[in-house]
C-alpha atoms as a PDB file:
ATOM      1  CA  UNK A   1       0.000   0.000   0.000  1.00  0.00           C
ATOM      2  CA  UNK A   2       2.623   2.981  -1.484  1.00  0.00           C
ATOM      3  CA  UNK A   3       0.948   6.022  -2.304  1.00  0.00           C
ATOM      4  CA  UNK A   4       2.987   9.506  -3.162  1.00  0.00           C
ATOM      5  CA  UNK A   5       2.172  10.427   0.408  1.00  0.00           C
ATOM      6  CA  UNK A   6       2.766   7.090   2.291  1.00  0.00           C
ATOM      7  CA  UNK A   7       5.163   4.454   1.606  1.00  0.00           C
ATOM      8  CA  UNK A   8       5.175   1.357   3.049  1.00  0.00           C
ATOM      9  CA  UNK A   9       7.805  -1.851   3.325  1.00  0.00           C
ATOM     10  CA  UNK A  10       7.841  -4.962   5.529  1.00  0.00           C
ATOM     11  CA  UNK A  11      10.690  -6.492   5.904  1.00  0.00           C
ATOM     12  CA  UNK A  12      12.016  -9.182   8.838  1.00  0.00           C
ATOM     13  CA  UNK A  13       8.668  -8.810  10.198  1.00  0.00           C
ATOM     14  CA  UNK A  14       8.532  -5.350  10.453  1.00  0.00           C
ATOM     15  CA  UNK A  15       6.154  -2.865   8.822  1.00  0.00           C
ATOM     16  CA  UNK A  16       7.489   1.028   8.405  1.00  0.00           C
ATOM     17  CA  UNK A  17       4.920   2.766   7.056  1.00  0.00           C
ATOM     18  CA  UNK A  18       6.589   6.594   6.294  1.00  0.00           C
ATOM     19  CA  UNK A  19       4.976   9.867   6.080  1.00  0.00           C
ATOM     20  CA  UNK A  20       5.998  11.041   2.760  1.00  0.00           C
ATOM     21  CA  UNK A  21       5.143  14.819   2.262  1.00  0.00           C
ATOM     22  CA  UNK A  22       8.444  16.530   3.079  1.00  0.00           C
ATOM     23  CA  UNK A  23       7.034  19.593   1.215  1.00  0.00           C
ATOM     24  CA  UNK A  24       4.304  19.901   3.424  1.00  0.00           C
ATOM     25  CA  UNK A  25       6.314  18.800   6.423  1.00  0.00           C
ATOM     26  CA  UNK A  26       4.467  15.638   6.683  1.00  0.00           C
ATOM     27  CA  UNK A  27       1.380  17.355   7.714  1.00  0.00           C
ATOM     28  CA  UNK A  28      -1.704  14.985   8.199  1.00  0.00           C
ATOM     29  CA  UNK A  29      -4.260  16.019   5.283  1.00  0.00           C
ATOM     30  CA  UNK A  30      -7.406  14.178   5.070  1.00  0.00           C
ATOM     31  CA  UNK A  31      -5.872  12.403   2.079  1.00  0.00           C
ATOM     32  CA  UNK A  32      -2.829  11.112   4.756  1.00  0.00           C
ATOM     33  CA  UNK A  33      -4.750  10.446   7.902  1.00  0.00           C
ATOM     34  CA  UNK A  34      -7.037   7.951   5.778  1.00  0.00           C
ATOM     35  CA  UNK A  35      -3.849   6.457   4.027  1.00  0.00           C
ATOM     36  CA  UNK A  36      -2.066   5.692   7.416  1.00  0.00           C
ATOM     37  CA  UNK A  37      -4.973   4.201   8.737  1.00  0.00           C
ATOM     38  CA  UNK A  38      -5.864   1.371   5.487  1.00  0.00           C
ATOM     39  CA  UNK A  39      -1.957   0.953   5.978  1.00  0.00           C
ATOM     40  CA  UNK A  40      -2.040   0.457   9.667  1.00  0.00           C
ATOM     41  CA  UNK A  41      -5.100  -1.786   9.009  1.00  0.00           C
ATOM     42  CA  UNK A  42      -3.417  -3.974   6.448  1.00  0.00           C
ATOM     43  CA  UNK A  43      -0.232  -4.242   8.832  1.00  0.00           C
ATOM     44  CA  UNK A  44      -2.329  -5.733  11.735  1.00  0.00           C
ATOM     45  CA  UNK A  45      -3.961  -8.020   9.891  1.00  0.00           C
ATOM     46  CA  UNK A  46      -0.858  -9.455   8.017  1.00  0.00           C
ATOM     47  CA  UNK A  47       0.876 -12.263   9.891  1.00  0.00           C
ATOM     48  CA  UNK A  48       4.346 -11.761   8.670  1.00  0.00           C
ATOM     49  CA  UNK A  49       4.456  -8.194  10.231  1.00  0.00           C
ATOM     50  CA  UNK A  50       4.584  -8.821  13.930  1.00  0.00           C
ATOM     51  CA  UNK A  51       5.668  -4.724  14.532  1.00  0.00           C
ATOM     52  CA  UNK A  52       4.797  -1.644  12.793  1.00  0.00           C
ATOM     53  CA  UNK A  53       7.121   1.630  12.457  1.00  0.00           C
ATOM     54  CA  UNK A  54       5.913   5.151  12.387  1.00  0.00           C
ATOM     55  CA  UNK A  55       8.363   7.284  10.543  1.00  0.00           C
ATOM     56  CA  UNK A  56       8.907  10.395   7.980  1.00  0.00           C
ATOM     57  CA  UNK A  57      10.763  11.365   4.634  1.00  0.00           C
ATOM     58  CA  UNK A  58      12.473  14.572   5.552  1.00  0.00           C
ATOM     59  CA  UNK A  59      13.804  16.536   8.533  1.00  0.00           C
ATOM     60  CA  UNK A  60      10.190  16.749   9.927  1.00  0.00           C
ATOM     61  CA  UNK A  61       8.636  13.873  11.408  1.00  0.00           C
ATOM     62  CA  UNK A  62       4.753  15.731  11.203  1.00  0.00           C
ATOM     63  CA  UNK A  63       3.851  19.211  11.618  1.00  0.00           C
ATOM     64  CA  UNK A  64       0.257  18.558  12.764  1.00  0.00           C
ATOM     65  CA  UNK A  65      -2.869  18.498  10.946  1.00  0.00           C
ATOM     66  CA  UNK A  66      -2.903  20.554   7.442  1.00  0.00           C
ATOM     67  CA  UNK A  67      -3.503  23.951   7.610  1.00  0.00           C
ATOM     68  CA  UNK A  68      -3.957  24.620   4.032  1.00  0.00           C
ATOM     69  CA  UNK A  69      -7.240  22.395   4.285  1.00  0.00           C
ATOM     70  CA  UNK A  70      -7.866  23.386   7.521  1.00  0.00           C
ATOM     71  CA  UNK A  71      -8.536  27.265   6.383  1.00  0.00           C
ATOM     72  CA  UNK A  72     -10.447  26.236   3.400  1.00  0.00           C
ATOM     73  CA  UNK A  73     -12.881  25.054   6.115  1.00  0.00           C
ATOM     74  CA  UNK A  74     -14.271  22.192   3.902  1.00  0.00           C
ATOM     75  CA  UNK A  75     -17.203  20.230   5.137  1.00  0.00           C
ATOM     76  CA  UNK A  76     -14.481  18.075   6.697  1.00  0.00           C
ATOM     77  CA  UNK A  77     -11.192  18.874   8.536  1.00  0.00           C
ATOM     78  CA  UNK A  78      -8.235  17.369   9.065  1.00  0.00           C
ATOM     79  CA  UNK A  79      -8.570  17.465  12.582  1.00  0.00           C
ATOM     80  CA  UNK A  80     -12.284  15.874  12.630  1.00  0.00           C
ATOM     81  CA  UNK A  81     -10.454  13.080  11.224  1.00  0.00           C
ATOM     82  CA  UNK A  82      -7.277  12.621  14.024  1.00  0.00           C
ATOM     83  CA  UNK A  83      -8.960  11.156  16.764  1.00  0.00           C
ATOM     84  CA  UNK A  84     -10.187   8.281  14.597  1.00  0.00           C
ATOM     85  CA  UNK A  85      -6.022   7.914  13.588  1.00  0.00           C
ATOM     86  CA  UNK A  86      -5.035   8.375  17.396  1.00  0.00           C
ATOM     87  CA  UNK A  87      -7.419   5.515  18.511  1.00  0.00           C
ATOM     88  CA  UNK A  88      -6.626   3.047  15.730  1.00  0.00           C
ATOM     89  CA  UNK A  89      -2.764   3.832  16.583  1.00  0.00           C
ATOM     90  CA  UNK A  90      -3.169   3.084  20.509  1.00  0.00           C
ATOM     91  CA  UNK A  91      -6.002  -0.090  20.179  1.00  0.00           C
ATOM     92  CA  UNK A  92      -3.826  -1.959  17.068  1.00  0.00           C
ATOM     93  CA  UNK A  93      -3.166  -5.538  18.361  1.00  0.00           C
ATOM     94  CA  UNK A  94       0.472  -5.161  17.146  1.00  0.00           C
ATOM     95  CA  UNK A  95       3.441  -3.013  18.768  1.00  0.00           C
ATOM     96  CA  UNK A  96       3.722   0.488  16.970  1.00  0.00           C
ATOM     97  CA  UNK A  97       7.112   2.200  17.028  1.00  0.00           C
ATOM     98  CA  UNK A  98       7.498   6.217  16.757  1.00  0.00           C
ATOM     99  CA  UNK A  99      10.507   7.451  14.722  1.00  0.00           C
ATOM    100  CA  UNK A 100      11.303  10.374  15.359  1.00  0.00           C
ATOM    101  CA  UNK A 101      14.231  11.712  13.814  1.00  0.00           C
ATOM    102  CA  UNK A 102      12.922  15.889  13.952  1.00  0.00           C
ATOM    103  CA  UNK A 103      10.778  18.331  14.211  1.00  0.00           C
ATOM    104  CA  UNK A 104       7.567  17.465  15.455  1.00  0.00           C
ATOM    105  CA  UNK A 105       4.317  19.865  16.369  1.00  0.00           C
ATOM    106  CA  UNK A 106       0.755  20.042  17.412  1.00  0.00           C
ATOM    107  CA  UNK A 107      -1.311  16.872  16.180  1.00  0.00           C
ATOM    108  CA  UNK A 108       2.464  14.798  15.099  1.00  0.00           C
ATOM    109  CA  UNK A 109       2.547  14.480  19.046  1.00  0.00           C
ATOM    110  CA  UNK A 110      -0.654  12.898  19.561  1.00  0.00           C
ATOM    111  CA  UNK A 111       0.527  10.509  16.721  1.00  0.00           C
ATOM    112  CA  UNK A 112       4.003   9.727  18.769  1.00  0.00           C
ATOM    113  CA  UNK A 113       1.981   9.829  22.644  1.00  0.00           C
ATOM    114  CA  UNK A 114      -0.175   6.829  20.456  1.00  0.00           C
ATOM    115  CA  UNK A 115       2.420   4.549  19.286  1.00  0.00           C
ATOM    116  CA  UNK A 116       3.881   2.227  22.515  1.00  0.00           C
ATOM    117  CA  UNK A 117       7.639   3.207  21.843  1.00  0.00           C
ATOM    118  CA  UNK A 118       9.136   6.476  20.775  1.00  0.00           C
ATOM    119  CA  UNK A 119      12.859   6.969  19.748  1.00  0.00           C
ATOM    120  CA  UNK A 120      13.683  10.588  19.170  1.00  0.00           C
ATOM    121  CA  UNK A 121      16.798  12.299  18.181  1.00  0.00           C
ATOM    122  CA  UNK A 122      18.265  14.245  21.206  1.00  0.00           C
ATOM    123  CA  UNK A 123      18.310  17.848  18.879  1.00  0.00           C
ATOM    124  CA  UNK A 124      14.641  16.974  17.507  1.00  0.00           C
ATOM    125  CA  UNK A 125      12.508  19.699  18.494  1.00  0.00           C
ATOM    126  CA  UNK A 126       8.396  19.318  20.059  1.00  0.00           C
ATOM    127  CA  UNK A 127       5.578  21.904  20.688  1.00  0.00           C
ATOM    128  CA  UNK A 128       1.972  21.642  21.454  1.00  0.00           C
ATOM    129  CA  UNK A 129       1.895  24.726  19.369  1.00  0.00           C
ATOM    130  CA  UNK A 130      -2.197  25.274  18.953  1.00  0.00           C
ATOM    131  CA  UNK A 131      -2.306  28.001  21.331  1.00  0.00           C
ATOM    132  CA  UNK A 132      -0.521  30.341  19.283  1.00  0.00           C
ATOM    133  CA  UNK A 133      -3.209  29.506  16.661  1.00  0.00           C
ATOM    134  CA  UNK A 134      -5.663  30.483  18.969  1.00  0.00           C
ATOM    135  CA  UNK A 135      -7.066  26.635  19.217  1.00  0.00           C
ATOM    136  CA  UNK A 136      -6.796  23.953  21.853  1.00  0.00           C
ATOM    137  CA  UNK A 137      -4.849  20.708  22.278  1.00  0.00           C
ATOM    138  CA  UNK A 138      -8.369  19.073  22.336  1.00  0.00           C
ATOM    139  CA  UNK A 139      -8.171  15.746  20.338  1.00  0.00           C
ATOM    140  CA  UNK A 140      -4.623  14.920  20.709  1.00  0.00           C
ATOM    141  CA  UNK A 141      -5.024  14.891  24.730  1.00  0.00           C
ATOM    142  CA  UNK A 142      -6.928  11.474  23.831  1.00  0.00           C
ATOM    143  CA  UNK A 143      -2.959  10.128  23.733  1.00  0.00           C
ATOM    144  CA  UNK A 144      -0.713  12.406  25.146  1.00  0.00           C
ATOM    145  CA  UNK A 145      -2.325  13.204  28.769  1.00  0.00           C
ATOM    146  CA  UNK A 146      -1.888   9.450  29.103  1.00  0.00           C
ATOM    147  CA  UNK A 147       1.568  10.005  28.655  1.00  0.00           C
ATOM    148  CA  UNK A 148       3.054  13.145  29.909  1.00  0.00           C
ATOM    149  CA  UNK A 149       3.302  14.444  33.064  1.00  0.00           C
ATOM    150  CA  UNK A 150       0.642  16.625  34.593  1.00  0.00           C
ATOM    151  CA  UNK A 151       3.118  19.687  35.342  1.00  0.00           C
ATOM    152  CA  UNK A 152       5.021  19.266  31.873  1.00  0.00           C
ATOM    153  CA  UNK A 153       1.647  18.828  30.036  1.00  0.00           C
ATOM    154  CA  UNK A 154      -0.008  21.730  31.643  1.00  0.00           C
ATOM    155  CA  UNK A 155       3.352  24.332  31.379  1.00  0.00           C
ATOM    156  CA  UNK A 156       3.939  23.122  27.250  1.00  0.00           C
ATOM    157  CA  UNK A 157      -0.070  23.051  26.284  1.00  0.00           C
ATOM    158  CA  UNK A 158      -0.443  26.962  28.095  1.00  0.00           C
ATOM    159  CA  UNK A 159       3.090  28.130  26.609  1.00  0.00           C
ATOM    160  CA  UNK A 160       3.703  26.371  23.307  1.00  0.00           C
ATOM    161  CA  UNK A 161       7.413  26.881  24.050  1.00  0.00           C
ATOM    162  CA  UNK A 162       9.602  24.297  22.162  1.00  0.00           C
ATOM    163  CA  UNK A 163      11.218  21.490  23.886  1.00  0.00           C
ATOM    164  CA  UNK A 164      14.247  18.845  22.855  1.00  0.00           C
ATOM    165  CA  UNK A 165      14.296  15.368  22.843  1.00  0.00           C
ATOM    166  CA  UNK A 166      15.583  14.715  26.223  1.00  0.00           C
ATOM    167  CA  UNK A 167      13.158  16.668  27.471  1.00  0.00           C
ATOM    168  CA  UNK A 168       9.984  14.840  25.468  1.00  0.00           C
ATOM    169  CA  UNK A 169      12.183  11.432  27.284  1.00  0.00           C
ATOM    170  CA  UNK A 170      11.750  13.255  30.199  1.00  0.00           C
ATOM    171  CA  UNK A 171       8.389  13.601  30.651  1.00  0.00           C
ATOM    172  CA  UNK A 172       7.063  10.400  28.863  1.00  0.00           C
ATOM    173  CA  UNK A 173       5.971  11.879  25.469  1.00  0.00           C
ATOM    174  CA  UNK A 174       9.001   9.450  24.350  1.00  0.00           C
ATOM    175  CA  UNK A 175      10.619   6.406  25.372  1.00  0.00           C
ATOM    176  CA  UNK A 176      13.966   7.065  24.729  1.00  0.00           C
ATOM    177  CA  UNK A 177      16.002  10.079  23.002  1.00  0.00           C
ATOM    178  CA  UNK A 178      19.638   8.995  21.397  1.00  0.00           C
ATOM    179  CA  UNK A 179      22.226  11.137  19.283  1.00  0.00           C
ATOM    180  CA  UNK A 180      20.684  11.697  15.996  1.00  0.00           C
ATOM    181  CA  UNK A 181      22.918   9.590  14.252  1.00  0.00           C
ATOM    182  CA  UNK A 182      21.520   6.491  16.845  1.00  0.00           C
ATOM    183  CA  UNK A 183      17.846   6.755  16.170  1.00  0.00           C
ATOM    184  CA  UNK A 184      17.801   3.894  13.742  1.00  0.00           C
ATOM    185  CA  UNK A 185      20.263   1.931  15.417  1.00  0.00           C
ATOM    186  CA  UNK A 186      17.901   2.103  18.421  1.00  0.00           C
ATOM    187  CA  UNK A 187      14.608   1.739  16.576  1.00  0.00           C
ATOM    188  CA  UNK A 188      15.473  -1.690  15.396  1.00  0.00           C
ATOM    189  CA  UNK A 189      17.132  -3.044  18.635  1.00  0.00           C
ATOM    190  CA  UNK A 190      13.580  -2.472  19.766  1.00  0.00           C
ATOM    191  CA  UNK A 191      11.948  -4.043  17.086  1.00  0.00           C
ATOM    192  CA  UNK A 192      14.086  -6.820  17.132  1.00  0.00           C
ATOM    193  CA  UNK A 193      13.112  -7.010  21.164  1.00  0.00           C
ATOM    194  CA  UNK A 194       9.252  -6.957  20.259  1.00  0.00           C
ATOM    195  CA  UNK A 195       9.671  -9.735  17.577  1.00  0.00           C
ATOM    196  CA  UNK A 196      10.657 -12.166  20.098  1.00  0.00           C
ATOM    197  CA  UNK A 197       7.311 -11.846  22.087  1.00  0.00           C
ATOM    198  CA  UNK A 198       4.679 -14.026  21.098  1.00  0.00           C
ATOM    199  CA  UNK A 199       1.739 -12.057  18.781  1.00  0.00           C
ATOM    200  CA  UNK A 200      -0.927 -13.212  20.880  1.00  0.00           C
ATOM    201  CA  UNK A 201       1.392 -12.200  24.188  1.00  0.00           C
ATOM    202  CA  UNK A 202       2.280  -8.971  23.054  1.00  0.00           C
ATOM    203  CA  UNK A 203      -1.566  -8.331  22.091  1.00  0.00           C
ATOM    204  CA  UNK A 204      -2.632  -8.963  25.421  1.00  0.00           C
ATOM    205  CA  UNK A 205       0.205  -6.950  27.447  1.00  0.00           C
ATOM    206  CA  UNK A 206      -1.061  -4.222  25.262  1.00  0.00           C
ATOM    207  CA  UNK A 207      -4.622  -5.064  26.746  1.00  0.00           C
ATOM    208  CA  UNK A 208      -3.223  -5.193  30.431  1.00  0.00           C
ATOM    209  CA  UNK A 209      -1.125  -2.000  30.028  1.00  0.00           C
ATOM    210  CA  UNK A 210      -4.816  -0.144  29.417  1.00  0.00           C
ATOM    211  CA  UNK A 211      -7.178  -2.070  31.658  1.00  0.00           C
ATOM    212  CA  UNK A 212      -8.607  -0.507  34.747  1.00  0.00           C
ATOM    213  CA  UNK A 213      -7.843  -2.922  38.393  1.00  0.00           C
ATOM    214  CA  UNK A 214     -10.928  -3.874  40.131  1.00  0.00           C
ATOM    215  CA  UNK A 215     -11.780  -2.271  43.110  1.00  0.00           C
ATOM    216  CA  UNK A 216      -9.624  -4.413  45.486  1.00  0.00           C
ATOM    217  CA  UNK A 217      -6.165  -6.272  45.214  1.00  0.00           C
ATOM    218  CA  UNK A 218      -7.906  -9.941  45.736  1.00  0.00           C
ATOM    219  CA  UNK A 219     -10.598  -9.260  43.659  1.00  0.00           C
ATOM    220  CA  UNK A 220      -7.904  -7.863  40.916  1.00  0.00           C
ATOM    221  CA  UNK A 221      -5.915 -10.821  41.672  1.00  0.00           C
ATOM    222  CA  UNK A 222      -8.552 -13.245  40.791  1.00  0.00           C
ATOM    223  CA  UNK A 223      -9.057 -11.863  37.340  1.00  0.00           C
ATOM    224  CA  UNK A 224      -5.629 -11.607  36.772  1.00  0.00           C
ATOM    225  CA  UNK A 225      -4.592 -15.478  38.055  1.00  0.00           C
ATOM    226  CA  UNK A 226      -7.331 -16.587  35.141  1.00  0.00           C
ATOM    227  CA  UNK A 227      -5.594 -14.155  32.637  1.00  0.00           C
ATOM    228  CA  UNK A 228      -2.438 -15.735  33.436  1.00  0.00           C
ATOM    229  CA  UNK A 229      -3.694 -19.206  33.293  1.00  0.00           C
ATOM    230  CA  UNK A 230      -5.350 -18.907  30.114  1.00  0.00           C
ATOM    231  CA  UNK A 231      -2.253 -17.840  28.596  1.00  0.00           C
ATOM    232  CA  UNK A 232       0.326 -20.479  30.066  1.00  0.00           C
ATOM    233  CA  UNK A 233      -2.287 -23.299  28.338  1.00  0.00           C
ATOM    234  CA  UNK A 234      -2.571 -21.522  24.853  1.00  0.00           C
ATOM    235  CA  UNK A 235      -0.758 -23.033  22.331  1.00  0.00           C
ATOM    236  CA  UNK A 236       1.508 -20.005  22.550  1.00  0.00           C
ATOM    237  CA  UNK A 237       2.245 -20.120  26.012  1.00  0.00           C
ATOM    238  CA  UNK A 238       2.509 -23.744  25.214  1.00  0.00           C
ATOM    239  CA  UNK A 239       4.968 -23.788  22.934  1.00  0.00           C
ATOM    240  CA  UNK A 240       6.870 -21.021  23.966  1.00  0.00           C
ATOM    241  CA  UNK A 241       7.698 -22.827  28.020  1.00  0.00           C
ATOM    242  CA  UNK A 242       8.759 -25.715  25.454  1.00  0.00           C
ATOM    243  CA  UNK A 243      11.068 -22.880  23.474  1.00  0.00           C
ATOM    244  CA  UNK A 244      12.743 -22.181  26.992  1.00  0.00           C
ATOM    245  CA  UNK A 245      12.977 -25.898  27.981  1.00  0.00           C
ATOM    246  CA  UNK A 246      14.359 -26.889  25.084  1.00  0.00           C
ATOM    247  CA  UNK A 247      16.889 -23.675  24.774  1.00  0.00           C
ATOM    248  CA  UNK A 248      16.055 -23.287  20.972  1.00  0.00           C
ATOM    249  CA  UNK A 249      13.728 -20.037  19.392  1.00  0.00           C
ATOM    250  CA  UNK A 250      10.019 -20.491  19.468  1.00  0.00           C
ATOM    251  CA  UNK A 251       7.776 -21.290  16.075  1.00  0.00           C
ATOM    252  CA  UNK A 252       7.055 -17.382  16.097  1.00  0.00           C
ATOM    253  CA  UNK A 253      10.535 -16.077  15.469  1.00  0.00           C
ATOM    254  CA  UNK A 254      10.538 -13.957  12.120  1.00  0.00           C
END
């Protein structure tokens, strides 16, 4: 699915599906948003792609949602359209990696606060810059107030003052920020680390990392021990105690 916007490879079970619109500084048109998500879509339900890469052509990861077709105030905007992106990022069965090797503003962040890993360059630069438009953070908190701090998120959304990369690591917009010449180097250490979960495993962490505890430690317990034992007699948990056991790679290896 390669369109002049989006291009997409898979390769060693990994899907990087790249924002192509240097010109525009990768900024999410209607066009994009609904490209990224068939992509996304076809990713999760391949089998050979077991995790999927965010990443950009250019020195700008994404700008935010496009202005251009956001002032020509068309029946639809770009930013009616986000939240819809933002939710199929953070709900996809399969691990999603952020790439960040620049600039990123505005809606860009909700798209990095949605993926489960970030890996920024130390000298990229972040803003939650809609202030200075005279608009709100609105659909983009859907992602990124689940990541960031409370102080941090409340100081950057009132100010729109830029930030670096160790400071996005700092206050959980990323996971980790590197030297820009590390970011792919690091990127595909963690993919490499995600490939050797199993795909039904890693599906359900993702489930466990979002679920709410029941109101009381034995009652969360309880759910949890049946979790846990539904897994461990799976065919996956199955085969991959064998794996260990047996001290060779389980069936799922890429």
């Amino acid at each position: 699915m390669t369109s002049p916007t989006l291009t997409t490879a898979t390769a060693a079970g990994v899907a990087t599906l790249t924002l192509n619109r240097p010109e525009r500084r990768n900024a999410l048109s209607l066009a994009l948003i609904e490209e990224v998500a068939d992509a996304l879509a076809a990713a999760a339900g391949d089998d050979a792609v077991r995790v999927i890469v965010l990443s950009h052509a250019g020195s700008v990861f994404c700008s935010g949602v496009d202005l251009a077709e956001t002032a020509a105030q068309g029946r639809t905007l770009p930013a009616d359209r986000l939240g819809g992106l933002l939710a199929a990022v953070w709900e996809c069965p399969k691990p999603v990696v952020a790439r960040i090797g620049g600039l990123a503003r505005a809606g860009g962040l909700g798209l990095i606060a949605a993926a489960d890993l970030a890996v920024c360059a130390e000298d990229a630069t972040f803003a939650f810059s809609e202030v200075r438009l005279g608009v709100i953070p609105a659909v983009i908190s859907s992602t990124v107030l689940r990541r960031v701090a409370p102080r941090a998120a409340a100081e950057l959304y009132l100010t729109g003052e830029v930030f670096d990369g160790r400071r996005a690591a700092e206050i959980g917009l990323v996971t980790a920020a590197v030297p820009a010449g590390e970011v792919d180097a690091a990127v595909d250490r963690y993919c490499a680390a995600l490939a050797r979960g199993g795909p039904k495993a890693l599906a359900g962490t993702k489930d466990l990392l979002r679920r709410r505890p029941a109101d009381t430690v034995r009652d969360d317990a309880a759910v949890l021990t049946s979790l846990s034992s539904g897994y461990f007699r799976s065919v996956e948990g199955r085969e991959g105690v064998a794996a260990f056991r047996e001290r060779r790679d389980p069936s799922w290896i890429p």
